[in-house]
N, C-alpha and C. Protein backbone atom coordinates (compact mmCIF):
# COMPACT_ATOMS: atom_id res chain seq x y z
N UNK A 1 2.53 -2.65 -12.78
CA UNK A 1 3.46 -2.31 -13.86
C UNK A 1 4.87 -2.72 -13.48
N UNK A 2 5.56 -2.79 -14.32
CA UNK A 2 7.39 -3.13 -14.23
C UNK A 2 7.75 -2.13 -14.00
N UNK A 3 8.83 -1.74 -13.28
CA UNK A 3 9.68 -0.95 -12.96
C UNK A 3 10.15 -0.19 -14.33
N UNK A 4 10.20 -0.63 -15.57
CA UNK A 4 10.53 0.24 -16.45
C UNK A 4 9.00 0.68 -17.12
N UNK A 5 8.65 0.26 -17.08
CA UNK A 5 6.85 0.66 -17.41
C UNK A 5 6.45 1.49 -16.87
N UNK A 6 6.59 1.47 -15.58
CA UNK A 6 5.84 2.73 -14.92
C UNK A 6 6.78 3.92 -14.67
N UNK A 7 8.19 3.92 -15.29
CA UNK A 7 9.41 5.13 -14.94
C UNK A 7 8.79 5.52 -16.52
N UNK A 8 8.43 4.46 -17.68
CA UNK A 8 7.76 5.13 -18.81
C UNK A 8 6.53 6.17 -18.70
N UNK A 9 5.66 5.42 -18.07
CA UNK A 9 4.01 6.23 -17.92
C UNK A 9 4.24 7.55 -16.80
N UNK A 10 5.50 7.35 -15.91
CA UNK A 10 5.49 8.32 -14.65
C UNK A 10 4.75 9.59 -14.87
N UNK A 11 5.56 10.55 -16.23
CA UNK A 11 4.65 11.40 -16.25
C UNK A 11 3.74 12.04 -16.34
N UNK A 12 2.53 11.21 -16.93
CA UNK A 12 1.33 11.06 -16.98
C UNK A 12 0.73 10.57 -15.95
N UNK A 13 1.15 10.18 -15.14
CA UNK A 13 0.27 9.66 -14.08
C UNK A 13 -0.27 10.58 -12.67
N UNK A 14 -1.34 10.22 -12.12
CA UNK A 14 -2.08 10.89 -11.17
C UNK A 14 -1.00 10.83 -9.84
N UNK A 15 -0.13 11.55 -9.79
CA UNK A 15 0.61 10.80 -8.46
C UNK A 15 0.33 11.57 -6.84
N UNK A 16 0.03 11.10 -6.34
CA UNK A 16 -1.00 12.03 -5.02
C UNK A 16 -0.88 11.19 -3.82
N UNK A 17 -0.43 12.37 -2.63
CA UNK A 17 -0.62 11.50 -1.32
C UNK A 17 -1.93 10.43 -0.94
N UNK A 18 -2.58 10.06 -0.26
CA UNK A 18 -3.46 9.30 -0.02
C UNK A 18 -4.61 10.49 0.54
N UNK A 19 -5.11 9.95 1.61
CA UNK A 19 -6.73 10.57 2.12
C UNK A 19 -5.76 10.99 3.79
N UNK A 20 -5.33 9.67 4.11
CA UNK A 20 -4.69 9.93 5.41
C UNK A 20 -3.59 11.05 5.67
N UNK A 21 -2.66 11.07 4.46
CA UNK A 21 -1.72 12.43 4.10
C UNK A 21 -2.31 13.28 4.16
N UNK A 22 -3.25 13.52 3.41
CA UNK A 22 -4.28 14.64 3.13
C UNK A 22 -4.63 15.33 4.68
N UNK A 23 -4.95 14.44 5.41
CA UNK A 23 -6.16 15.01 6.39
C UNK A 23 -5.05 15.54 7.42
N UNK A 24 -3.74 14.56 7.54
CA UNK A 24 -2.55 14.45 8.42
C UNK A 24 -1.70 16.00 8.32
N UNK A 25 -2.01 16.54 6.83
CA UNK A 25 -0.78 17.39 6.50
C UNK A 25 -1.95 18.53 6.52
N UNK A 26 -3.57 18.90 6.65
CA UNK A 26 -4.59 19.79 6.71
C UNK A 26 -4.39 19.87 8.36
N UNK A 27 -4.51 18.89 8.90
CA UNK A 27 -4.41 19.03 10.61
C UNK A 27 -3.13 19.89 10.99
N UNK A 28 -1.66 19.73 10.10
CA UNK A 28 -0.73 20.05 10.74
C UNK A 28 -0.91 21.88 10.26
N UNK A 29 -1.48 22.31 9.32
CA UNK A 29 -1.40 23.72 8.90
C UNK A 29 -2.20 24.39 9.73
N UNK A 30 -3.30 23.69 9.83
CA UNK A 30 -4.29 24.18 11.18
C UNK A 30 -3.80 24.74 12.66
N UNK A 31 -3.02 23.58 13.10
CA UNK A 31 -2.91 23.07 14.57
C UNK A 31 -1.61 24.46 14.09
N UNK A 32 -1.04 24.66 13.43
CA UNK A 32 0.26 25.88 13.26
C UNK A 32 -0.19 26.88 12.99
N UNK A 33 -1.27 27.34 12.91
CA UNK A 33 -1.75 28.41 11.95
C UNK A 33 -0.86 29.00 10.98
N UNK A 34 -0.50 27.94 10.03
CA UNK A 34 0.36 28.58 8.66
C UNK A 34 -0.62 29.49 8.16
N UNK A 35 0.38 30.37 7.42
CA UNK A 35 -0.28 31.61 6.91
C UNK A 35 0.47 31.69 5.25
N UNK A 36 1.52 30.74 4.88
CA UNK A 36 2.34 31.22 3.84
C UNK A 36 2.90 30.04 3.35
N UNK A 37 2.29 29.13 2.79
CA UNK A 37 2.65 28.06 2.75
C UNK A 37 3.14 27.13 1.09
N UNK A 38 4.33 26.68 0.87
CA UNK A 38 4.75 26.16 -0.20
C UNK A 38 4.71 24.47 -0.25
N UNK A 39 3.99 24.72 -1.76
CA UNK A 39 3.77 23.47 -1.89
C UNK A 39 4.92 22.42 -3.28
N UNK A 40 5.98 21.60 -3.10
CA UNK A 40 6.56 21.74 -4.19
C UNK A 40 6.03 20.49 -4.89
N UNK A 41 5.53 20.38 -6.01
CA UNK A 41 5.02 19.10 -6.22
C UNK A 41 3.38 19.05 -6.30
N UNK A 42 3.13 19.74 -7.37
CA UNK A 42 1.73 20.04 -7.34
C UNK A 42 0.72 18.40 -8.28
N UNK A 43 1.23 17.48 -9.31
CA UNK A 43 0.85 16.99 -9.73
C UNK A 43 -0.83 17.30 -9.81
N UNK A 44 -1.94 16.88 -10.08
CA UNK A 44 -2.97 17.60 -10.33
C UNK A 44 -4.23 18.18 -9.56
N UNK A 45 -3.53 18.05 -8.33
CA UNK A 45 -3.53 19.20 -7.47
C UNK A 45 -4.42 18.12 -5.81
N UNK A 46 -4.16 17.02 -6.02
CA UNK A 46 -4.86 16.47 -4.82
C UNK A 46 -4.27 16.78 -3.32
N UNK A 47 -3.30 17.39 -3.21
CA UNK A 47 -2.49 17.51 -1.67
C UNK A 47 -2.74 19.24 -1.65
N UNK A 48 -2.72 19.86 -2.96
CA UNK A 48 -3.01 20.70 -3.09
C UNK A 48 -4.53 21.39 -2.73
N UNK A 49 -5.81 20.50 -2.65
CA UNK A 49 -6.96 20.29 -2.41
C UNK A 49 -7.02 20.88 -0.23
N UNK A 50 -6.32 19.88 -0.11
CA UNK A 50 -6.06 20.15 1.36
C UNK A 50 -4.98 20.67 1.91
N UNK A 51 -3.77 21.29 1.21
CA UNK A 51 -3.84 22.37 1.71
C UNK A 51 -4.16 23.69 1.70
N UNK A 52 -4.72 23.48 0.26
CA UNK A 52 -5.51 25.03 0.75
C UNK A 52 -6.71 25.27 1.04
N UNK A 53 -7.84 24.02 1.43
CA UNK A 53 -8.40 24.17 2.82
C UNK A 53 -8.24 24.40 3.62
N UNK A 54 -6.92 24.02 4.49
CA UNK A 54 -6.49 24.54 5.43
C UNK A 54 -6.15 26.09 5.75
N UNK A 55 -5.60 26.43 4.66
CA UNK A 55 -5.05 27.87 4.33
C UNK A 55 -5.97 28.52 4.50
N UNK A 56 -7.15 28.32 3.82
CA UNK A 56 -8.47 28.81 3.67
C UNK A 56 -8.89 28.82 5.24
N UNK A 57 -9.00 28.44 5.96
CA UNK A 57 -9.07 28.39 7.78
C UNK A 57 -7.99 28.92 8.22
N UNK A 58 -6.92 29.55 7.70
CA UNK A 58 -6.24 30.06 8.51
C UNK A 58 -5.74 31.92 8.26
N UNK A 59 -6.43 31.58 6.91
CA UNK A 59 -6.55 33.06 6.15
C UNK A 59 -4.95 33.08 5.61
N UNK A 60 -4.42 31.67 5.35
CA UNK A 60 -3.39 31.71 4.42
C UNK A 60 -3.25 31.69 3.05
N UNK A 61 -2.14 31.42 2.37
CA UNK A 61 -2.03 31.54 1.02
C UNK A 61 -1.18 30.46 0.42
N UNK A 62 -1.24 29.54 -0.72
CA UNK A 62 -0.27 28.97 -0.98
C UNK A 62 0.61 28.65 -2.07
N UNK A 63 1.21 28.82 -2.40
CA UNK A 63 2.19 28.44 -3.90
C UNK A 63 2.82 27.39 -4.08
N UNK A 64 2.05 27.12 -5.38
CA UNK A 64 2.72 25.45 -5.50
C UNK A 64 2.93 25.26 -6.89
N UNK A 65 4.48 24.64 -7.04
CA UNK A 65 5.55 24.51 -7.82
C UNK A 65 5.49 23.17 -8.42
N UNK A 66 5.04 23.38 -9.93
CA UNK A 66 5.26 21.83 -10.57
C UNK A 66 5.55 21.43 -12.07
N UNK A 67 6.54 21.10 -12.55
CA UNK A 67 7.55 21.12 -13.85
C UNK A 67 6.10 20.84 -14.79
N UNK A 68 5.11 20.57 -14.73
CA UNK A 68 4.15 20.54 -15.99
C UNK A 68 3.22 20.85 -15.99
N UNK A 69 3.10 21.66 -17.18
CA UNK A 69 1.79 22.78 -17.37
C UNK A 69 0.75 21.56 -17.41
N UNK A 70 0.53 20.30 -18.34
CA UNK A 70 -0.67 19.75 -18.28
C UNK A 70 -1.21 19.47 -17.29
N UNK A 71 -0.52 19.45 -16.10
CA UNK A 71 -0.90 18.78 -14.43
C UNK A 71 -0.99 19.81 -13.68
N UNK A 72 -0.60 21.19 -14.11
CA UNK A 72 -1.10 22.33 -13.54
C UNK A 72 -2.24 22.53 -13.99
N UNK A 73 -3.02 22.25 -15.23
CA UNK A 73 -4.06 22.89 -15.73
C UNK A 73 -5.19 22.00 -15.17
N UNK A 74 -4.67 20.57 -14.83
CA UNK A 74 -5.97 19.63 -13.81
C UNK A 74 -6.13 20.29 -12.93
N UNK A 75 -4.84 20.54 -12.25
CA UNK A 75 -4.47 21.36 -10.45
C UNK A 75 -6.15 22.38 -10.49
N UNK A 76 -5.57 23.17 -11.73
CA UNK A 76 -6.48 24.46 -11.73
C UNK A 76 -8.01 24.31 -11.80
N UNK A 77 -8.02 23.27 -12.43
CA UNK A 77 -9.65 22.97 -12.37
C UNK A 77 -10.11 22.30 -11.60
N UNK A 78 -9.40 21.67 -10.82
CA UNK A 78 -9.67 20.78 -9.44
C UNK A 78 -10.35 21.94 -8.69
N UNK A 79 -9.14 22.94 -8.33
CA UNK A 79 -9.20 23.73 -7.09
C UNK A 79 -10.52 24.96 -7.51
N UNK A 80 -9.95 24.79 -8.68
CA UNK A 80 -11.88 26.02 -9.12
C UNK A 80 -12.88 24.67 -8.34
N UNK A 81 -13.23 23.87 -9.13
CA UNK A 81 -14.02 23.12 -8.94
C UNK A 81 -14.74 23.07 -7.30
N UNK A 82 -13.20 23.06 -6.56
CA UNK A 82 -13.59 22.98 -4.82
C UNK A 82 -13.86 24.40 -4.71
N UNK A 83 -13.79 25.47 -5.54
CA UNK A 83 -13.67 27.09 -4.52
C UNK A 83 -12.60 27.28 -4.17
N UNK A 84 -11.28 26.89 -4.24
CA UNK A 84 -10.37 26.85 -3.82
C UNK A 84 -9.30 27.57 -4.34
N UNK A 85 -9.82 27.90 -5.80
CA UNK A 85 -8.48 28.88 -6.71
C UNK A 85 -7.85 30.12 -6.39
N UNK A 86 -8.91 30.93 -5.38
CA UNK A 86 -8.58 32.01 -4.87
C UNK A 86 -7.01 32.18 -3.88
N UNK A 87 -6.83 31.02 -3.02
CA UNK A 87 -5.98 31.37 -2.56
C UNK A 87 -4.32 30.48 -2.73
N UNK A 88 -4.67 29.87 -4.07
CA UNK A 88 -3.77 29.22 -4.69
C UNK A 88 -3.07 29.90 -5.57
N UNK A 89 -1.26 30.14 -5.68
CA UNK A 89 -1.04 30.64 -7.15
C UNK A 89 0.07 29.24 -7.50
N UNK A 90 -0.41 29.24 -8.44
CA UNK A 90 0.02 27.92 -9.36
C UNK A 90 1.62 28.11 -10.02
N UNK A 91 2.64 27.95 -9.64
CA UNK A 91 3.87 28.19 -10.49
C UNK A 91 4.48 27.16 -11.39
N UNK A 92 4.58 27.28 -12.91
CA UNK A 92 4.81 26.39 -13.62
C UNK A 92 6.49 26.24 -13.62
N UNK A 93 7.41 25.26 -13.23
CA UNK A 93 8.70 25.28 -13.49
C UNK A 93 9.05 24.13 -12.86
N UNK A 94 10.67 23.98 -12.87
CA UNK A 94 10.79 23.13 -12.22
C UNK A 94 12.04 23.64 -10.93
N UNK A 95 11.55 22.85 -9.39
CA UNK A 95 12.28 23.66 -8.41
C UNK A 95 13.89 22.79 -8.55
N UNK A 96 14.87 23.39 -8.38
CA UNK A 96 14.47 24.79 -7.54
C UNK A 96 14.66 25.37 -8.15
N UNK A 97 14.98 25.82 -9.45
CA UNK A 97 15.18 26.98 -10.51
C UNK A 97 13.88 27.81 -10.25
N UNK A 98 12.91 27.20 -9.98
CA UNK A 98 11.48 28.68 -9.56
C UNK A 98 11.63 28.94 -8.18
N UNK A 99 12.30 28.34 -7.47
CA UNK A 99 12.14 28.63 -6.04
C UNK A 99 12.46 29.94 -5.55
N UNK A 100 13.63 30.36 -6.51
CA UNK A 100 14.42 31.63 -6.00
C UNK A 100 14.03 32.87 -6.29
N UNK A 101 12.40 33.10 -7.18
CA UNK A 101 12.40 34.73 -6.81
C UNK A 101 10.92 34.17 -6.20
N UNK A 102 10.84 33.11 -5.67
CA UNK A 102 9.25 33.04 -4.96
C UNK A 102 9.68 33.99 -3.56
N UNK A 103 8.76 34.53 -3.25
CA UNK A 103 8.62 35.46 -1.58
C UNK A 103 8.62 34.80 -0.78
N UNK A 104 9.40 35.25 0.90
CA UNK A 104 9.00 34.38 1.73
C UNK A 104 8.57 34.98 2.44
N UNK A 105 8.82 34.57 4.26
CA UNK A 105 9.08 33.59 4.35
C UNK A 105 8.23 32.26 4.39
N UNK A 106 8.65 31.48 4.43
CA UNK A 106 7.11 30.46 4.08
C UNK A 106 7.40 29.89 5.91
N UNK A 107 5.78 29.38 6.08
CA UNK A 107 6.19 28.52 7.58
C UNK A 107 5.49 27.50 7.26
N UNK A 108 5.24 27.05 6.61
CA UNK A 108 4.71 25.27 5.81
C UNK A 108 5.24 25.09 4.56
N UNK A 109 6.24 24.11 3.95
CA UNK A 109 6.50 23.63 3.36
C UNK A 109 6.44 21.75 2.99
N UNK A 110 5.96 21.42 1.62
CA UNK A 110 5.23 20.32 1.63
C UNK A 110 6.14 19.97 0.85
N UNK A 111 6.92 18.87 0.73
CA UNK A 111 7.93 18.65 -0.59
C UNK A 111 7.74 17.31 -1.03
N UNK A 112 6.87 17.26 -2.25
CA UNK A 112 6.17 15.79 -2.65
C UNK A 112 6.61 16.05 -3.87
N UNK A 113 7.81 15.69 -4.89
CA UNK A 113 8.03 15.84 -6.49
C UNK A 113 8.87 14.72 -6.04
N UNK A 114 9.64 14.50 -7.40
CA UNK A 114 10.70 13.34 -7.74
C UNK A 114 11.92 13.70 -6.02
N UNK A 115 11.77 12.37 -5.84
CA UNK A 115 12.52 12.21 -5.17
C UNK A 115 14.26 12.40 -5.23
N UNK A 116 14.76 12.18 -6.23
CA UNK A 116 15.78 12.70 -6.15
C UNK A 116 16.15 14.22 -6.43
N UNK A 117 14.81 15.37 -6.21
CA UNK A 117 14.82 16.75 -6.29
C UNK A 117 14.85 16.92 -5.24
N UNK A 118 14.00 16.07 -3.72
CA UNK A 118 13.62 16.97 -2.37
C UNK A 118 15.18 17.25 -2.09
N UNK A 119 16.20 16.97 -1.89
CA UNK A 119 17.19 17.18 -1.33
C UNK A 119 17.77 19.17 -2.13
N UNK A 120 17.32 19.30 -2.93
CA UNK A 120 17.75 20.20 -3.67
C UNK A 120 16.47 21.49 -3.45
N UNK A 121 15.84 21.08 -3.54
CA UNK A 121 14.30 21.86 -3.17
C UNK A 121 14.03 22.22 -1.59
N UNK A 122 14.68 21.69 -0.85
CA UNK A 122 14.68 21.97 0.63
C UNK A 122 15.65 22.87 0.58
N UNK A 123 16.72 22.92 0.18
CA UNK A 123 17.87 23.58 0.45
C UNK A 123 17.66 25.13 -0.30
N UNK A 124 17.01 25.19 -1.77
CA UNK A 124 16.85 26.38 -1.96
C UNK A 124 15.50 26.86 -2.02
N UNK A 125 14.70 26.78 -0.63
CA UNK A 125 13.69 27.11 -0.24
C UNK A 125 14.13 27.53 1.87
N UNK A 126 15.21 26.83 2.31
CA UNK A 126 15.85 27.05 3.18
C UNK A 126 15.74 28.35 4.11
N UNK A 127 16.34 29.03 3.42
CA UNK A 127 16.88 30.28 3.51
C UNK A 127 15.79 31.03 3.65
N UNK A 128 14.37 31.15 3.18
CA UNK A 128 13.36 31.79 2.82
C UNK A 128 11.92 30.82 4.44
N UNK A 129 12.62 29.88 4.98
CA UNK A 129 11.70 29.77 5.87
C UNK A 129 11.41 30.57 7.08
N UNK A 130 9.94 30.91 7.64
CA UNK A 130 9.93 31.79 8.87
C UNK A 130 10.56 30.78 10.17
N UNK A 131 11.17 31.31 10.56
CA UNK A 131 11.17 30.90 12.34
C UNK A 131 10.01 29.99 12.86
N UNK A 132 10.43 28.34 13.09
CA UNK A 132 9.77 27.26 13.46
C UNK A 132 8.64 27.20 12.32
N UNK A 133 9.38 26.99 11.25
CA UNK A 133 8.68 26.46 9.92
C UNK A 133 8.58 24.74 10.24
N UNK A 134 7.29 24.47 9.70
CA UNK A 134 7.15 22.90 9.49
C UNK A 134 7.73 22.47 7.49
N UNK A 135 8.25 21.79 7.68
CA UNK A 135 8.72 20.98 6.47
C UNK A 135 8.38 19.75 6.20
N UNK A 136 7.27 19.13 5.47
CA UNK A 136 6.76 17.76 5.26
C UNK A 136 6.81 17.35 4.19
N UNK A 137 7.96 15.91 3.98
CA UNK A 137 8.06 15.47 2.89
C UNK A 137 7.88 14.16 2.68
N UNK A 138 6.82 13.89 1.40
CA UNK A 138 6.15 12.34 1.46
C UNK A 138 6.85 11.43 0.49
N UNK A 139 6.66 10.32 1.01
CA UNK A 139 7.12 9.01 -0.18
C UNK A 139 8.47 9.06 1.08
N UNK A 140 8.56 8.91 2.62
CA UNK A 140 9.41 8.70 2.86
C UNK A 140 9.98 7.16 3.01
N UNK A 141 8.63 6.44 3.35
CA UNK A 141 9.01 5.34 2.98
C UNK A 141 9.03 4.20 2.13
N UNK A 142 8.03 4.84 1.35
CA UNK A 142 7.21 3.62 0.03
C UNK A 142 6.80 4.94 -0.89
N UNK A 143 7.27 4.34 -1.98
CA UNK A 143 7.78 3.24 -2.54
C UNK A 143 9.31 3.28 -2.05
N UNK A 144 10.19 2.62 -1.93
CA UNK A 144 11.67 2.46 -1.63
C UNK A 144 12.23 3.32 -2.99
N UNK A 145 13.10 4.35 -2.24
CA UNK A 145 14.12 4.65 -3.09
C UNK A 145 15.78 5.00 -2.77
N UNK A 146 16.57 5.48 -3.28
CA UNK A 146 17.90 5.36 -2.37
C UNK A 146 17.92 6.31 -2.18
N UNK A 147 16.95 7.92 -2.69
CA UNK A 147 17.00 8.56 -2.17
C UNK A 147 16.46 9.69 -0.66
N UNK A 148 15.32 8.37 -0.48
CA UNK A 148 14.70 8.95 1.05
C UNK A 148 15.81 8.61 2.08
N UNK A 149 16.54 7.73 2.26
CA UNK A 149 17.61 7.82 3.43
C UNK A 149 18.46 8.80 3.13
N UNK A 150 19.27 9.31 1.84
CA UNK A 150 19.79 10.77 2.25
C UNK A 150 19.15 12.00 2.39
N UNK A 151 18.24 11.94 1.74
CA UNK A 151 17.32 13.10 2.45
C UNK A 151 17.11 13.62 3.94
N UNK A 152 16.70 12.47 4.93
CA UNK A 152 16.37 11.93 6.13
C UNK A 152 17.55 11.95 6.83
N UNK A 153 18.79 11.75 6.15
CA UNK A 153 20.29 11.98 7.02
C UNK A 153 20.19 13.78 7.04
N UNK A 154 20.17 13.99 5.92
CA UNK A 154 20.57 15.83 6.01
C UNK A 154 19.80 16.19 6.45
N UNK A 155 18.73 16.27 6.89
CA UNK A 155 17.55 17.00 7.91
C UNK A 155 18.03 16.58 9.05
N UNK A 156 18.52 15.30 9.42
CA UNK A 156 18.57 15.27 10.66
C UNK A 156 19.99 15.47 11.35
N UNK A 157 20.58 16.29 10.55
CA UNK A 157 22.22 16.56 10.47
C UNK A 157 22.12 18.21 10.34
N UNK A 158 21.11 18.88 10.23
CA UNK A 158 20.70 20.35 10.33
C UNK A 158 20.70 20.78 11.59
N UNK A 159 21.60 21.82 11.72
CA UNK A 159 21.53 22.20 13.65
C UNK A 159 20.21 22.87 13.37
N UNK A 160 19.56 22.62 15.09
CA UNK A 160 18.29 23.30 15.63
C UNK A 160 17.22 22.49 14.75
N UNK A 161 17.22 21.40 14.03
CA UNK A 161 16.81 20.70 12.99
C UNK A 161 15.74 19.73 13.80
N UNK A 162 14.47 19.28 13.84
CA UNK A 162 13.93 18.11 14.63
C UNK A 162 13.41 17.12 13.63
N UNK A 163 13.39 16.13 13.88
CA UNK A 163 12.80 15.47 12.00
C UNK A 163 11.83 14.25 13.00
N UNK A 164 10.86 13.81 12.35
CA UNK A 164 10.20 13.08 12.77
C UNK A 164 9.81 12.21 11.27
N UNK A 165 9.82 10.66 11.73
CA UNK A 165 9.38 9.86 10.45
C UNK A 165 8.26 9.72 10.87
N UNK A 166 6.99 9.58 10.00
CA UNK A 166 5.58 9.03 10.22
C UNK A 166 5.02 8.26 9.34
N UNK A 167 5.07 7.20 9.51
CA UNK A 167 4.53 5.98 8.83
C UNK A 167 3.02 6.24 8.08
């Protein structure tokens, strides 16, 4: 598609980490034993799939935040579908305006929505992380946008802050 074609279809579309994200960002909830984990960027629920498998192995819980009800209502039947609805609660909005009466503290945070939101969605989810929270946010490098290098500056401009890129 053209660059204006597909900023047309964007919101309809299936937009989802890969298999390797998937398994990469299930290993990291594991290997942490997250117990409370936010997901912002639910699209129809494929990252959502694995992490709350993981959750599900760790006897966690997860909430995940995404501006449209039609892509919440796939989310929902995905995760029935896997067994998985139980420890999912689905929040319809857009962050960070929902972020602020969600509970914390969270110690996994996944931040996969429009890229020019993560910068705003990290910050008012911040405040609400536990002590040596993981924060993973995708599309850092592809597709190119101008907004993954400021993102990637302010994390790594956060005192006590460690940031790691992973290809």
């Amino acid at each position: 598609l053209s660059a204006e074609a597909f900023a047309e279809r964007r919101p309809g579309l299936m937009l989802a980490i890969g298999e390797a994200s998937g398994r990469f960002l299930h290993l990291l909830l594991c290997l942490a034993g997250a117990r409370h984990a936010l997901e912002i960027g639910t699209s129809v629920g494929y990252s959502t799939l694995w992490l709350a498998d993981a959750l599900r192995e760790t006897g966690g819980h997860l909430t995940s935040v995404d501006g449209s009800a039609d892509k919440h209502h796939q989310a929902r039947e995905n995760l029935a579908e896997a067994s998985l609805l139980e420890g999912v609660e689905l929040v319809t909005g857009l962050a960070p305006a929902v972020l602020a009466p969600l509970p914390g503290p969270f110690d996994f945070v996944l931040i996969d929505c429009e890229r020019s939101d993560y910068l705003a969605g990290l910050e008012a989810v911040r405040p609400r992380l536990a002590p040596g929270a993981l924060v993973a946010a995708d599309n850092m490098t592809f597709p190119p946008s101008p907004h993954a290098p400021a993102y990637q500056r302010h994390v790594r401009g956060l005192p006590g802050w460690q940031s790691v890129l992973v290809p």
